[in-house]
PDBML (XML) file of the C-alpha atoms, coordinates in Angstrom:
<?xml version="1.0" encoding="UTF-8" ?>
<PDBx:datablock datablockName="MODEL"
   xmlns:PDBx="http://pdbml.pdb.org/schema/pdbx-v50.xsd"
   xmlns:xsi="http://www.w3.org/2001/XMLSchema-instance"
   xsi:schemaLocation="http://pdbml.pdb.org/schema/pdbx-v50.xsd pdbx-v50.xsd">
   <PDBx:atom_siteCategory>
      <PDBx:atom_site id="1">
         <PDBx:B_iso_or_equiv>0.00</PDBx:B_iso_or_equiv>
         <PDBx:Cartn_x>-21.725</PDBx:Cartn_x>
         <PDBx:Cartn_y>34.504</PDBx:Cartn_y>
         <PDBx:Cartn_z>13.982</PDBx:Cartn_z>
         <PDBx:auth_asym_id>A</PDBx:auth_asym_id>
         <PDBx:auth_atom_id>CA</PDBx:auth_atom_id>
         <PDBx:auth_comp_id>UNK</PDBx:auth_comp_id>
         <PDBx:auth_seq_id>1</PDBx:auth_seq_id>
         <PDBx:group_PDB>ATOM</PDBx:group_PDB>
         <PDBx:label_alt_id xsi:nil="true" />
         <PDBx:label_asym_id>A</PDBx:label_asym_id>
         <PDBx:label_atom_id>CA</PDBx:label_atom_id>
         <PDBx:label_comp_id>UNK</PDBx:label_comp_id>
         <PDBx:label_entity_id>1</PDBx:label_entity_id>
         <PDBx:label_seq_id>1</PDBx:label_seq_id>
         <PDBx:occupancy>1.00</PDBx:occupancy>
         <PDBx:pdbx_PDB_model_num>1</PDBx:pdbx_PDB_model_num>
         <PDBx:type_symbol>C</PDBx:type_symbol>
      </PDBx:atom_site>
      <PDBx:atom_site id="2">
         <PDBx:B_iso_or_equiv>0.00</PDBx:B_iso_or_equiv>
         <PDBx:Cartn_x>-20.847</PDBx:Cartn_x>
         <PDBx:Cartn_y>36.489</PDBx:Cartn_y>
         <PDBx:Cartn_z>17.288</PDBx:Cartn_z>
         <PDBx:auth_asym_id>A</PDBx:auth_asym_id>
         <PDBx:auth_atom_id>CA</PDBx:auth_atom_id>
         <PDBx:auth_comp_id>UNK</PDBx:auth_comp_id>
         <PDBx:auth_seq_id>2</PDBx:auth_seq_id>
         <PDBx:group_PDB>ATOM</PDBx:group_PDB>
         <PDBx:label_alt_id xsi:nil="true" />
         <PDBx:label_asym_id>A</PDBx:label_asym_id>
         <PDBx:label_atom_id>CA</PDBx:label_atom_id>
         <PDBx:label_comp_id>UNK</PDBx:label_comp_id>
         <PDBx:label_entity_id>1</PDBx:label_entity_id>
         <PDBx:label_seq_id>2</PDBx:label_seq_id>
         <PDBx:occupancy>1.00</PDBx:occupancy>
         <PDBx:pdbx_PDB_model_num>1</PDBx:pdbx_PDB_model_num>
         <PDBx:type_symbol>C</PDBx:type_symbol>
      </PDBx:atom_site>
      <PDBx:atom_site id="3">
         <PDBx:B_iso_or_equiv>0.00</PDBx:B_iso_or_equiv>
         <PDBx:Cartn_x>-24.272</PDBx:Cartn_x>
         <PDBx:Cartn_y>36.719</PDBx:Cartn_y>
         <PDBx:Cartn_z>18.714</PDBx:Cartn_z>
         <PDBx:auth_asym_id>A</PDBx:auth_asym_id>
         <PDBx:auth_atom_id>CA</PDBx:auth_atom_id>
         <PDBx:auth_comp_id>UNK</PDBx:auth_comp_id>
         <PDBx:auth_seq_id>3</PDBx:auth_seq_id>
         <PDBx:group_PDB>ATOM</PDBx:group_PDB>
         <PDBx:label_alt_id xsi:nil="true" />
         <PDBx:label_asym_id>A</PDBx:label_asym_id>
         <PDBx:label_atom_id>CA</PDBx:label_atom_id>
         <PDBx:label_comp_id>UNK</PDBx:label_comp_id>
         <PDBx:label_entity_id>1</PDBx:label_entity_id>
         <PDBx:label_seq_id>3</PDBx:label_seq_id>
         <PDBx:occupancy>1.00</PDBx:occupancy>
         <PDBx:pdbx_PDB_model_num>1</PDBx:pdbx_PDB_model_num>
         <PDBx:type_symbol>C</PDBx:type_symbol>
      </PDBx:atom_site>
      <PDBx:atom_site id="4">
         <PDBx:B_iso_or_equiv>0.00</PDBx:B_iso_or_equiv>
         <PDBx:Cartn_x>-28.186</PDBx:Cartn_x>
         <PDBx:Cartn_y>36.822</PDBx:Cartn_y>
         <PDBx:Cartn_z>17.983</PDBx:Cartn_z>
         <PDBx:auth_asym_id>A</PDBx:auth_asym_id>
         <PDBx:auth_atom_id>CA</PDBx:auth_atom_id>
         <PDBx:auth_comp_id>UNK</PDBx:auth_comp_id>
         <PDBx:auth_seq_id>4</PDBx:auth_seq_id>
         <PDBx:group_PDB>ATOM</PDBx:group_PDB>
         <PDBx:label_alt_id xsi:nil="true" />
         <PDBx:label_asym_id>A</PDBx:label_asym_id>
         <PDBx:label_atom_id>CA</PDBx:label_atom_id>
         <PDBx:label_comp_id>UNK</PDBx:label_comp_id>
         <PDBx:label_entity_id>1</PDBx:label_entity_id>
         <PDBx:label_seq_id>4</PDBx:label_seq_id>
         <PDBx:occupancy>1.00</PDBx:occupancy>
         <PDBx:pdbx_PDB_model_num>1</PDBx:pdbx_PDB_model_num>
         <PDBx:type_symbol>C</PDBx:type_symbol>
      </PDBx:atom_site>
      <PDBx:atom_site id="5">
         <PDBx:B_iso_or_equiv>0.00</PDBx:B_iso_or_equiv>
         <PDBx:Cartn_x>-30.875</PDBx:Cartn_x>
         <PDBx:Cartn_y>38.136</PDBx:Cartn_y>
         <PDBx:Cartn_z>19.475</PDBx:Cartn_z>
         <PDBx:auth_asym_id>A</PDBx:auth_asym_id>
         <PDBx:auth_atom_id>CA</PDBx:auth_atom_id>
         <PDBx:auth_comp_id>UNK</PDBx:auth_comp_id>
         <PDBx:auth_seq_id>5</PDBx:auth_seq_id>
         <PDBx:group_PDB>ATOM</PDBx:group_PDB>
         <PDBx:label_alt_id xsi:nil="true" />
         <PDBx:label_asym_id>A</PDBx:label_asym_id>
         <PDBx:label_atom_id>CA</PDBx:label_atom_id>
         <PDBx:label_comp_id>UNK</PDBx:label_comp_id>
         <PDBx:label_entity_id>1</PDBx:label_entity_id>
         <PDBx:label_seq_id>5</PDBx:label_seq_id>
         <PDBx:occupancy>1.00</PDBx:occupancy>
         <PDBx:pdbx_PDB_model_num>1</PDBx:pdbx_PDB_model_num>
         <PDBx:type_symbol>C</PDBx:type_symbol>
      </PDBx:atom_site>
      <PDBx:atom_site id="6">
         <PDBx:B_iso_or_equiv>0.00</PDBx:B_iso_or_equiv>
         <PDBx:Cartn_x>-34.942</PDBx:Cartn_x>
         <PDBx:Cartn_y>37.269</PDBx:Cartn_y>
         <PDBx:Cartn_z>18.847</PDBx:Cartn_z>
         <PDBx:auth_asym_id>A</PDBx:auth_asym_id>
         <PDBx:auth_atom_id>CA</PDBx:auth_atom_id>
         <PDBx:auth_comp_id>UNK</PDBx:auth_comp_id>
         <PDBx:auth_seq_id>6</PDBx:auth_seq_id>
         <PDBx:group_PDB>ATOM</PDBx:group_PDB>
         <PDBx:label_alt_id xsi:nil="true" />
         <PDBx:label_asym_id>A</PDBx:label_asym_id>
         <PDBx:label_atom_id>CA</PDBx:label_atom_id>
         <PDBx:label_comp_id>UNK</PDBx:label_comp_id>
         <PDBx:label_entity_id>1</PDBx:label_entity_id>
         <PDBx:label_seq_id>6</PDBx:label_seq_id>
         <PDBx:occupancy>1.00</PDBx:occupancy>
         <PDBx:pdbx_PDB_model_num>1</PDBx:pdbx_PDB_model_num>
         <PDBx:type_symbol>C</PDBx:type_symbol>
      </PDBx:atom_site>
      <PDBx:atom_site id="7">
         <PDBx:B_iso_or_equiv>0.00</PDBx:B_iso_or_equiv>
         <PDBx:Cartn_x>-37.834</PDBx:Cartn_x>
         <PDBx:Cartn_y>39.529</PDBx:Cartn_y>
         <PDBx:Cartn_z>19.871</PDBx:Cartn_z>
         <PDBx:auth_asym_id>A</PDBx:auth_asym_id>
         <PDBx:auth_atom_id>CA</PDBx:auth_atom_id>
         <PDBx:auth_comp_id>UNK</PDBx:auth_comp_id>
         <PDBx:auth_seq_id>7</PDBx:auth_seq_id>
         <PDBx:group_PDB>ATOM</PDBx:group_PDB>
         <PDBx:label_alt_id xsi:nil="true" />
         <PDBx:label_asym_id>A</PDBx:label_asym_id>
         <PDBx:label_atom_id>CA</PDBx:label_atom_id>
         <PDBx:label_comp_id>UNK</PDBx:label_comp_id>
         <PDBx:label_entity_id>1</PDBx:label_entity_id>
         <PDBx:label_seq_id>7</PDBx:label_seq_id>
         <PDBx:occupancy>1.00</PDBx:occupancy>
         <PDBx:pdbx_PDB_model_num>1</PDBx:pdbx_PDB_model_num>
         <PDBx:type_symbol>C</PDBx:type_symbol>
      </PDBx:atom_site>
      <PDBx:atom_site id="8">
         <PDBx:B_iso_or_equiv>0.00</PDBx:B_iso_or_equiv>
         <PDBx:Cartn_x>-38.759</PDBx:Cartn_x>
         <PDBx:Cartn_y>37.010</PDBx:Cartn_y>
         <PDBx:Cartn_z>22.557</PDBx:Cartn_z>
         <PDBx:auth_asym_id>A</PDBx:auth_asym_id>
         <PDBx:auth_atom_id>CA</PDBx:auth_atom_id>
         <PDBx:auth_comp_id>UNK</PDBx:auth_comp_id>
         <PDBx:auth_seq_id>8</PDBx:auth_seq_id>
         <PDBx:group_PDB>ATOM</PDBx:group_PDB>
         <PDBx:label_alt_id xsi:nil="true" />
         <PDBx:label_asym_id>A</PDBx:label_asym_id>
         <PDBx:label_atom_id>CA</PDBx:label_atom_id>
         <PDBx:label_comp_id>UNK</PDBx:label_comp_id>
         <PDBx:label_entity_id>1</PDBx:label_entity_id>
         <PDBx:label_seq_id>8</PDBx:label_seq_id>
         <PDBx:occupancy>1.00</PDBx:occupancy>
         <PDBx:pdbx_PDB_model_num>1</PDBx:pdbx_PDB_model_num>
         <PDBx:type_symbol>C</PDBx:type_symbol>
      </PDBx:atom_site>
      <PDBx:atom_site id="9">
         <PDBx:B_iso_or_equiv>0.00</PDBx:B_iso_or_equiv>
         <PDBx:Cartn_x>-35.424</PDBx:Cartn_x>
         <PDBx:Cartn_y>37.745</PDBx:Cartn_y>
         <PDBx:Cartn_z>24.025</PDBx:Cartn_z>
         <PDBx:auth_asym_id>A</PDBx:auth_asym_id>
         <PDBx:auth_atom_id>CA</PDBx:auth_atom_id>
         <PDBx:auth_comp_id>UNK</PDBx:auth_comp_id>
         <PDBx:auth_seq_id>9</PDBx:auth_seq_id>
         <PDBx:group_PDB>ATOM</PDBx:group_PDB>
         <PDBx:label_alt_id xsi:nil="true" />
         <PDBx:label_asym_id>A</PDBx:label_asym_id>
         <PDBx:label_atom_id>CA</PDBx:label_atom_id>
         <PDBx:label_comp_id>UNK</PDBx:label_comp_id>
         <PDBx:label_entity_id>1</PDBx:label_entity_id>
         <PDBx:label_seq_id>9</PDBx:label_seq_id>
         <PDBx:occupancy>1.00</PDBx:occupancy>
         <PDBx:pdbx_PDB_model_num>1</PDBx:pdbx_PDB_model_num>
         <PDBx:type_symbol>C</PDBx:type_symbol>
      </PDBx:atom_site>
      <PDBx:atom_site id="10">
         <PDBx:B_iso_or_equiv>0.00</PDBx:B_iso_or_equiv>
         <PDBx:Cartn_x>-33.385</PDBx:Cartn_x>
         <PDBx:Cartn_y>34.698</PDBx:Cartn_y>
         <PDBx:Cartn_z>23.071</PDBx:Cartn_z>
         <PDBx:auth_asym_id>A</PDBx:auth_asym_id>
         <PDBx:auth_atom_id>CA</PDBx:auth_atom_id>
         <PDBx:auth_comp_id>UNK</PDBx:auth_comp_id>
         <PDBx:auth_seq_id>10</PDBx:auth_seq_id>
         <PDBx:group_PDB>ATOM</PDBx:group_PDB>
         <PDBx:label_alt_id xsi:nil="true" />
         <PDBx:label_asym_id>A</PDBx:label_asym_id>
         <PDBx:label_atom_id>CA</PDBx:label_atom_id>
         <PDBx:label_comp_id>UNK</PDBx:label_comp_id>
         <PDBx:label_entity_id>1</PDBx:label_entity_id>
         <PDBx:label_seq_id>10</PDBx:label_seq_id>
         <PDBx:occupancy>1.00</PDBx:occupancy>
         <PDBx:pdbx_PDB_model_num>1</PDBx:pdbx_PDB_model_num>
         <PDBx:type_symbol>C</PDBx:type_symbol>
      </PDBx:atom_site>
      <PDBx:atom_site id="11">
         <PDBx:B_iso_or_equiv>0.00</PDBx:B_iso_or_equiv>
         <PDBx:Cartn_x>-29.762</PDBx:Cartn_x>
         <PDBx:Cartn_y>34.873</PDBx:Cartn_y>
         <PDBx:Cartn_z>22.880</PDBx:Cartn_z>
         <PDBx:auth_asym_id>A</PDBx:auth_asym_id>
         <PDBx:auth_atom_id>CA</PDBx:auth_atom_id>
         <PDBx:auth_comp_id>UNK</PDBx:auth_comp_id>
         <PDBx:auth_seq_id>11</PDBx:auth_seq_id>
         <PDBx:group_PDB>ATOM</PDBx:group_PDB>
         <PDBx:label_alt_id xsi:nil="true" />
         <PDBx:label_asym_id>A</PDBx:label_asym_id>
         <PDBx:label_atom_id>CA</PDBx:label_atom_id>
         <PDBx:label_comp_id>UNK</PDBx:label_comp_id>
         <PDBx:label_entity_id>1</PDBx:label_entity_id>
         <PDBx:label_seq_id>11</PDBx:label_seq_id>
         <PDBx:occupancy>1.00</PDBx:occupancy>
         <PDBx:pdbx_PDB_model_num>1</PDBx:pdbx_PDB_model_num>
         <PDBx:type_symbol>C</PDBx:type_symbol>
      </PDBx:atom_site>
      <PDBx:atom_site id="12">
         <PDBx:B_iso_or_equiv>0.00</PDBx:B_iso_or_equiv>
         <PDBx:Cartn_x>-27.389</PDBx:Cartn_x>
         <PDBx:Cartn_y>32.841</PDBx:Cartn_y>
         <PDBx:Cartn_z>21.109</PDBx:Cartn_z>
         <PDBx:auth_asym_id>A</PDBx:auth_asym_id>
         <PDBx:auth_atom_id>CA</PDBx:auth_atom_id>
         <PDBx:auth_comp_id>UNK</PDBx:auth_comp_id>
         <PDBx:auth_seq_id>12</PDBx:auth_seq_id>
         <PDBx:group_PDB>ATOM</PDBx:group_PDB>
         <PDBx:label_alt_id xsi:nil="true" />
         <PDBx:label_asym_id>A</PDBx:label_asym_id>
         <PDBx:label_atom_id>CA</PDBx:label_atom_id>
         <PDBx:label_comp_id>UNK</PDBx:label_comp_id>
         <PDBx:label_entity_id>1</PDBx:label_entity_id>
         <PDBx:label_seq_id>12</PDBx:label_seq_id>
         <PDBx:occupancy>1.00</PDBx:occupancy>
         <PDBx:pdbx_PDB_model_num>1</PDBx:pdbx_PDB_model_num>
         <PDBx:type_symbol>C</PDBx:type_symbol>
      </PDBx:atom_site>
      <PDBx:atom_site id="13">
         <PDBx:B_iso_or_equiv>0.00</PDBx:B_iso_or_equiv>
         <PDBx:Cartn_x>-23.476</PDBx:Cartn_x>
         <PDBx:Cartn_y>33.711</PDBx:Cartn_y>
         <PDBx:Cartn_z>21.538</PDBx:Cartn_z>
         <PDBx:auth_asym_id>A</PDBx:auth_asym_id>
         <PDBx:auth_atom_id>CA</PDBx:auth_atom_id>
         <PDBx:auth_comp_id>UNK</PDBx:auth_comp_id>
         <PDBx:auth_seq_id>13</PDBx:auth_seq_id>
         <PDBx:group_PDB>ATOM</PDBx:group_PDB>
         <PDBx:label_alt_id xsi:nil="true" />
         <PDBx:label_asym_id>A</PDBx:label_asym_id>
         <PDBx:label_atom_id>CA</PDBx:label_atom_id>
         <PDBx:label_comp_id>UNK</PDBx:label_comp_id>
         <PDBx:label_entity_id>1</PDBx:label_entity_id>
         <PDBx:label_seq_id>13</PDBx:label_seq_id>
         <PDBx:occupancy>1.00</PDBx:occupancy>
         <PDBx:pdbx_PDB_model_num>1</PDBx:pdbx_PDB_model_num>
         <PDBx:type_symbol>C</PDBx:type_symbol>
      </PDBx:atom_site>
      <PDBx:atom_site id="14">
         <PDBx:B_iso_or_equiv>0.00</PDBx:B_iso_or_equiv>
         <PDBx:Cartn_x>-20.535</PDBx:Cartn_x>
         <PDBx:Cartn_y>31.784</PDBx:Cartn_y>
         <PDBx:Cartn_z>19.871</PDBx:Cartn_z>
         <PDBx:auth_asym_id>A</PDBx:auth_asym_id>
         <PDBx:auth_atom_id>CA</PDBx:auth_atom_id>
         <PDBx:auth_comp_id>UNK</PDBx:auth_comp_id>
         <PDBx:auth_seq_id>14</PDBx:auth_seq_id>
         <PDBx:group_PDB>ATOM</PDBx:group_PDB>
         <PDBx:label_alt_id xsi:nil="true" />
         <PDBx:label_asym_id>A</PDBx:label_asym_id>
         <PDBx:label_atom_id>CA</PDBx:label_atom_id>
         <PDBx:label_comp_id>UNK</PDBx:label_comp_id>
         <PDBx:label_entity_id>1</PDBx:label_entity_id>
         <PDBx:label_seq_id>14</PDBx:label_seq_id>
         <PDBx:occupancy>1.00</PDBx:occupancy>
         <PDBx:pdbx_PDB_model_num>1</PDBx:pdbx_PDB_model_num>
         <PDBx:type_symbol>C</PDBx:type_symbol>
      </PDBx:atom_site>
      <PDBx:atom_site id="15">
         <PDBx:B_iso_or_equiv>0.00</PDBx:B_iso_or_equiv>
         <PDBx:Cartn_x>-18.312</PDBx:Cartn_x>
         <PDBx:Cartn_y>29.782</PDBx:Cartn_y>
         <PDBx:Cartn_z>22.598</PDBx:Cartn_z>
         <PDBx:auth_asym_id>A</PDBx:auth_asym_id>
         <PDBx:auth_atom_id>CA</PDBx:auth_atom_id>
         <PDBx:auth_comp_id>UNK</PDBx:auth_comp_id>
         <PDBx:auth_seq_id>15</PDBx:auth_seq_id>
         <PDBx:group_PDB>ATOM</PDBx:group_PDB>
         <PDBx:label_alt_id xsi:nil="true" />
         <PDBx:label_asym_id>A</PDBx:label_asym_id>
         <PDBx:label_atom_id>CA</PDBx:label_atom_id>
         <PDBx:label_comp_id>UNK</PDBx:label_comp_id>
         <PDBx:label_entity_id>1</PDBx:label_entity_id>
         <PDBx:label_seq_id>15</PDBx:label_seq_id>
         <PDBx:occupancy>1.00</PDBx:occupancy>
         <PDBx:pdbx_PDB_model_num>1</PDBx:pdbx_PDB_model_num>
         <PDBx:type_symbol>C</PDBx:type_symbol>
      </PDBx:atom_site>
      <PDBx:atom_site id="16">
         <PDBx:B_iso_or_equiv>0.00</PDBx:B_iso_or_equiv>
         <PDBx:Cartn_x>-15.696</PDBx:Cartn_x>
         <PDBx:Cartn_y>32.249</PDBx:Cartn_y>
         <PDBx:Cartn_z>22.285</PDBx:Cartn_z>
         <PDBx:auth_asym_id>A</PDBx:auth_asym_id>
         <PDBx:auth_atom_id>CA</PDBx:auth_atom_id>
         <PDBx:auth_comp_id>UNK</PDBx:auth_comp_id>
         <PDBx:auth_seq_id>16</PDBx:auth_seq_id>
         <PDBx:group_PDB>ATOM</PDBx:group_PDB>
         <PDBx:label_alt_id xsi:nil="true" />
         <PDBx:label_asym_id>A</PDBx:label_asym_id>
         <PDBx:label_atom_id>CA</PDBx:label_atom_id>
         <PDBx:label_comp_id>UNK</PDBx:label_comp_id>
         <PDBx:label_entity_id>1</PDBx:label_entity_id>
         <PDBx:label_seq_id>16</PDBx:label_seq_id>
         <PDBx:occupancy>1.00</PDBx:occupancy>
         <PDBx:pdbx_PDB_model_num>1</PDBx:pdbx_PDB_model_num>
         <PDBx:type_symbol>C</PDBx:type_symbol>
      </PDBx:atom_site>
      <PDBx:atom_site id="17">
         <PDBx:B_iso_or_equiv>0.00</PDBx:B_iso_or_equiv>
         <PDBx:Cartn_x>-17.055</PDBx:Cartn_x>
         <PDBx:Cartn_y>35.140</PDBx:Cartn_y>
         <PDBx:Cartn_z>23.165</PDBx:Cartn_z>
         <PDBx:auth_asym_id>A</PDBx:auth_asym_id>
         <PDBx:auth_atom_id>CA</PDBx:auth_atom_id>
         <PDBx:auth_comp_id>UNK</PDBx:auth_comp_id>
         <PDBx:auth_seq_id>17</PDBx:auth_seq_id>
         <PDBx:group_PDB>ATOM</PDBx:group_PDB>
         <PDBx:label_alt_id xsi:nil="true" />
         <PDBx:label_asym_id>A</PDBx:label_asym_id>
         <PDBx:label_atom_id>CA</PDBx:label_atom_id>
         <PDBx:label_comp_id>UNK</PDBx:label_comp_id>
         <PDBx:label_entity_id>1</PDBx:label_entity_id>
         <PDBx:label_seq_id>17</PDBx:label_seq_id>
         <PDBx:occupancy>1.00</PDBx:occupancy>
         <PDBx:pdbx_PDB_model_num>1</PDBx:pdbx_PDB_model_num>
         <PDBx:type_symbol>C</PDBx:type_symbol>
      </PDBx:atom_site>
      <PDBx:atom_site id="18">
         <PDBx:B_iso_or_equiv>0.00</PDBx:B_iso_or_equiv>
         <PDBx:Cartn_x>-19.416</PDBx:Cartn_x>
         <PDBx:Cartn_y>33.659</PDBx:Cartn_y>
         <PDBx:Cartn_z>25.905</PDBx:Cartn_z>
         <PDBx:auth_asym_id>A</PDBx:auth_asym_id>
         <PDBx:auth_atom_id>CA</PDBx:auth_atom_id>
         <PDBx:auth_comp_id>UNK</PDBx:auth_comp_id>
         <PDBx:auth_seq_id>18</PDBx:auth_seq_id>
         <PDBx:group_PDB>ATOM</PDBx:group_PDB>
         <PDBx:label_alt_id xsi:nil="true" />
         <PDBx:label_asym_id>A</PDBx:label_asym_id>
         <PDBx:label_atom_id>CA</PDBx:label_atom_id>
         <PDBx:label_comp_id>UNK</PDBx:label_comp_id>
         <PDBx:label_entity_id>1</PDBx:label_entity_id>
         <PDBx:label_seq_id>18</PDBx:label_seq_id>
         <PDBx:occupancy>1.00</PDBx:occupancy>
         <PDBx:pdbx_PDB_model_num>1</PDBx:pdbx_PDB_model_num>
         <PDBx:type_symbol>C</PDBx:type_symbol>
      </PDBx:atom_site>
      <PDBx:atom_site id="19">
         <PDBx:B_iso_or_equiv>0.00</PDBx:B_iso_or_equiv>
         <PDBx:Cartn_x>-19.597</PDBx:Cartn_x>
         <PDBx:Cartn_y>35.740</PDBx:Cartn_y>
         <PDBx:Cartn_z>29.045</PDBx:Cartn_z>
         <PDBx:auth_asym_id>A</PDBx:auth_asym_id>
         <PDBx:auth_atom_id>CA</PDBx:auth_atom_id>
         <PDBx:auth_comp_id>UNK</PDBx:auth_comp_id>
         <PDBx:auth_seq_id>19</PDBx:auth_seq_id>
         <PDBx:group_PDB>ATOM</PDBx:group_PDB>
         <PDBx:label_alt_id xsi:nil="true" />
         <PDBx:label_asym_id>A</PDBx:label_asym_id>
         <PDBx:label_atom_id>CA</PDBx:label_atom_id>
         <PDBx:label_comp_id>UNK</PDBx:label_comp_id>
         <PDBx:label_entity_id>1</PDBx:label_entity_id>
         <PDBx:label_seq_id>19</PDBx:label_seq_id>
         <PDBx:occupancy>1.00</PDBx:occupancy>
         <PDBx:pdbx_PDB_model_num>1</PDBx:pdbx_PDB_model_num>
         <PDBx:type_symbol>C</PDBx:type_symbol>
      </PDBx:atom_site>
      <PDBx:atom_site id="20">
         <PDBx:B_iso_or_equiv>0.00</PDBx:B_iso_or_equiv>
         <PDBx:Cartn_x>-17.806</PDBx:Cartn_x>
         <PDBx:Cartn_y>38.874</PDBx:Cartn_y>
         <PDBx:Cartn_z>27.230</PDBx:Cartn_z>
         <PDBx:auth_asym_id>A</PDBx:auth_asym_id>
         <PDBx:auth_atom_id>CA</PDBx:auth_atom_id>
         <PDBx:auth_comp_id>UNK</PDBx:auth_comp_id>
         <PDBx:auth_seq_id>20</PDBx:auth_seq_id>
         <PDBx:group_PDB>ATOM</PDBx:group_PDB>
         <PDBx:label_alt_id xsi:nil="true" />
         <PDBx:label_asym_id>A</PDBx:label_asym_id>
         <PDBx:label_atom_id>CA</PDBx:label_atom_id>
         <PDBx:label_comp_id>UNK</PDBx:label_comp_id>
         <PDBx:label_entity_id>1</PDBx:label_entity_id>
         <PDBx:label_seq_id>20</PDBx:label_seq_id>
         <PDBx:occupancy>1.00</PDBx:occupancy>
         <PDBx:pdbx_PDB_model_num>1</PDBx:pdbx_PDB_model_num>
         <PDBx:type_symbol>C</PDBx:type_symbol>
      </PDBx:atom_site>
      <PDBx:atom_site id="21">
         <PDBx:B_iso_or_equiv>0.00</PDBx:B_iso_or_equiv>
         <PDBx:Cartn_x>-20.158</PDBx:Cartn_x>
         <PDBx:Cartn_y>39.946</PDBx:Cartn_y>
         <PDBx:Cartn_z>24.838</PDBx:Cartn_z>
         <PDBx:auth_asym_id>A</PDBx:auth_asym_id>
         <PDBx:auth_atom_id>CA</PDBx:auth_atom_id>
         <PDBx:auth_comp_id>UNK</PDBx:auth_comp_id>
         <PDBx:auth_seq_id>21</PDBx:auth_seq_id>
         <PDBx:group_PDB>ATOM</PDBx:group_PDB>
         <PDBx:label_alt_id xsi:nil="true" />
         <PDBx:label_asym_id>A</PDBx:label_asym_id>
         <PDBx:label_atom_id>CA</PDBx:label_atom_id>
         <PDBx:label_comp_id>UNK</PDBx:label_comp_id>
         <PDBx:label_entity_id>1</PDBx:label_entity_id>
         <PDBx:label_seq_id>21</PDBx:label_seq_id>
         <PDBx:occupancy>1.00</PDBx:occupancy>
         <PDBx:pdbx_PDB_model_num>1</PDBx:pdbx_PDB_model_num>
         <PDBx:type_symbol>C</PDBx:type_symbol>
      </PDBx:atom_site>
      <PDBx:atom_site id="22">
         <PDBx:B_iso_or_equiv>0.00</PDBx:B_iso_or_equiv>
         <PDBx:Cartn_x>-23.844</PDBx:Cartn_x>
         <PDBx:Cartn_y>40.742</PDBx:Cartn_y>
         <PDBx:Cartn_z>25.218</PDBx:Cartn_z>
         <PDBx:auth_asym_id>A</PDBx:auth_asym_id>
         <PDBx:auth_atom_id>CA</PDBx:auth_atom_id>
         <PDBx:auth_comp_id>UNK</PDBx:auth_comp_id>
         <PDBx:auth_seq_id>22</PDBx:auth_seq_id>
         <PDBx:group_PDB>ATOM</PDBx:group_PDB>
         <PDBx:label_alt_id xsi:nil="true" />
         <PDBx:label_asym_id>A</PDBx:label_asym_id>
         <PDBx:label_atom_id>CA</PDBx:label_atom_id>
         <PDBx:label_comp_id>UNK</PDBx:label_comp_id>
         <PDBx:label_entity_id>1</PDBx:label_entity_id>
         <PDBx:label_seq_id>22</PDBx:label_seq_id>
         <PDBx:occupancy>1.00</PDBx:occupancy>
         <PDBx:pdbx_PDB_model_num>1</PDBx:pdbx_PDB_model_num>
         <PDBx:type_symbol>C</PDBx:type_symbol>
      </PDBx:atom_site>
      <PDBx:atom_site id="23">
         <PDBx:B_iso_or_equiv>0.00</PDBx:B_iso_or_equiv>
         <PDBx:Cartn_x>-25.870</PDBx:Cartn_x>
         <PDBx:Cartn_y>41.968</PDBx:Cartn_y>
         <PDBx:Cartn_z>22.867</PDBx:Cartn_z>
         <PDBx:auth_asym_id>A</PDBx:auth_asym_id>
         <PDBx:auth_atom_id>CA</PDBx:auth_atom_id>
         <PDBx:auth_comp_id>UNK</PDBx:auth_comp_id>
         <PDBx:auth_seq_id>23</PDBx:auth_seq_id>
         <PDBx:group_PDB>ATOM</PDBx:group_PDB>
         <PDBx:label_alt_id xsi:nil="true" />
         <PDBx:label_asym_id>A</PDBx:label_asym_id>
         <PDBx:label_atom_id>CA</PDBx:label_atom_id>
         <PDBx:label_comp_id>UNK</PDBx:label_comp_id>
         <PDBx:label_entity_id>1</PDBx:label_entity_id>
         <PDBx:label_seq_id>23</PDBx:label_seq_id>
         <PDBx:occupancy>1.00</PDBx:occupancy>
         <PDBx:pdbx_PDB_model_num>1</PDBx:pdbx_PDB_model_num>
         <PDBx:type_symbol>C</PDBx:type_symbol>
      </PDBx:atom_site>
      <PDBx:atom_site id="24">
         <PDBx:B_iso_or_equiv>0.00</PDBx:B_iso_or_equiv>
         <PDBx:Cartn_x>-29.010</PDBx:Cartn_x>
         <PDBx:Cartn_y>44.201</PDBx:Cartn_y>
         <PDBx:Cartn_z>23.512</PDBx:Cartn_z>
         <PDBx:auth_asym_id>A</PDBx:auth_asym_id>
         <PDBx:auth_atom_id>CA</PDBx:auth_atom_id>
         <PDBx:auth_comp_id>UNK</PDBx:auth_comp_id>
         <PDBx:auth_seq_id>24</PDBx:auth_seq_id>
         <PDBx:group_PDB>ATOM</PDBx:group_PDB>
         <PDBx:label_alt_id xsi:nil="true" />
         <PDBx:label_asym_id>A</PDBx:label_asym_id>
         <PDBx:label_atom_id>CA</PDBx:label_atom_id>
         <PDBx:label_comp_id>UNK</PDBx:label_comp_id>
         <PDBx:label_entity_id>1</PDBx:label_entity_id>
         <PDBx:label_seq_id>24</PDBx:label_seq_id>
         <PDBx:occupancy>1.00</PDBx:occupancy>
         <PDBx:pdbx_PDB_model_num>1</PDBx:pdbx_PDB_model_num>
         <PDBx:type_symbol>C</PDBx:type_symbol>
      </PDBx:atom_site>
   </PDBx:atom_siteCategory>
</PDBx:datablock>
């Protein structure tokens, strides 16, 4: 898993790609 993202707006990233990534 790289990242997630729920309709309420949650986000879940894995630790190595924290504050790289963002997903939209």
């Amino acid at each position: 898993m790289v990242a997630t993202l729920t309709n309420d707006d949650t986000t879940d990233y894995a630790d190595s790609v924290k504050g790289r990534f963002t997903i939209s």
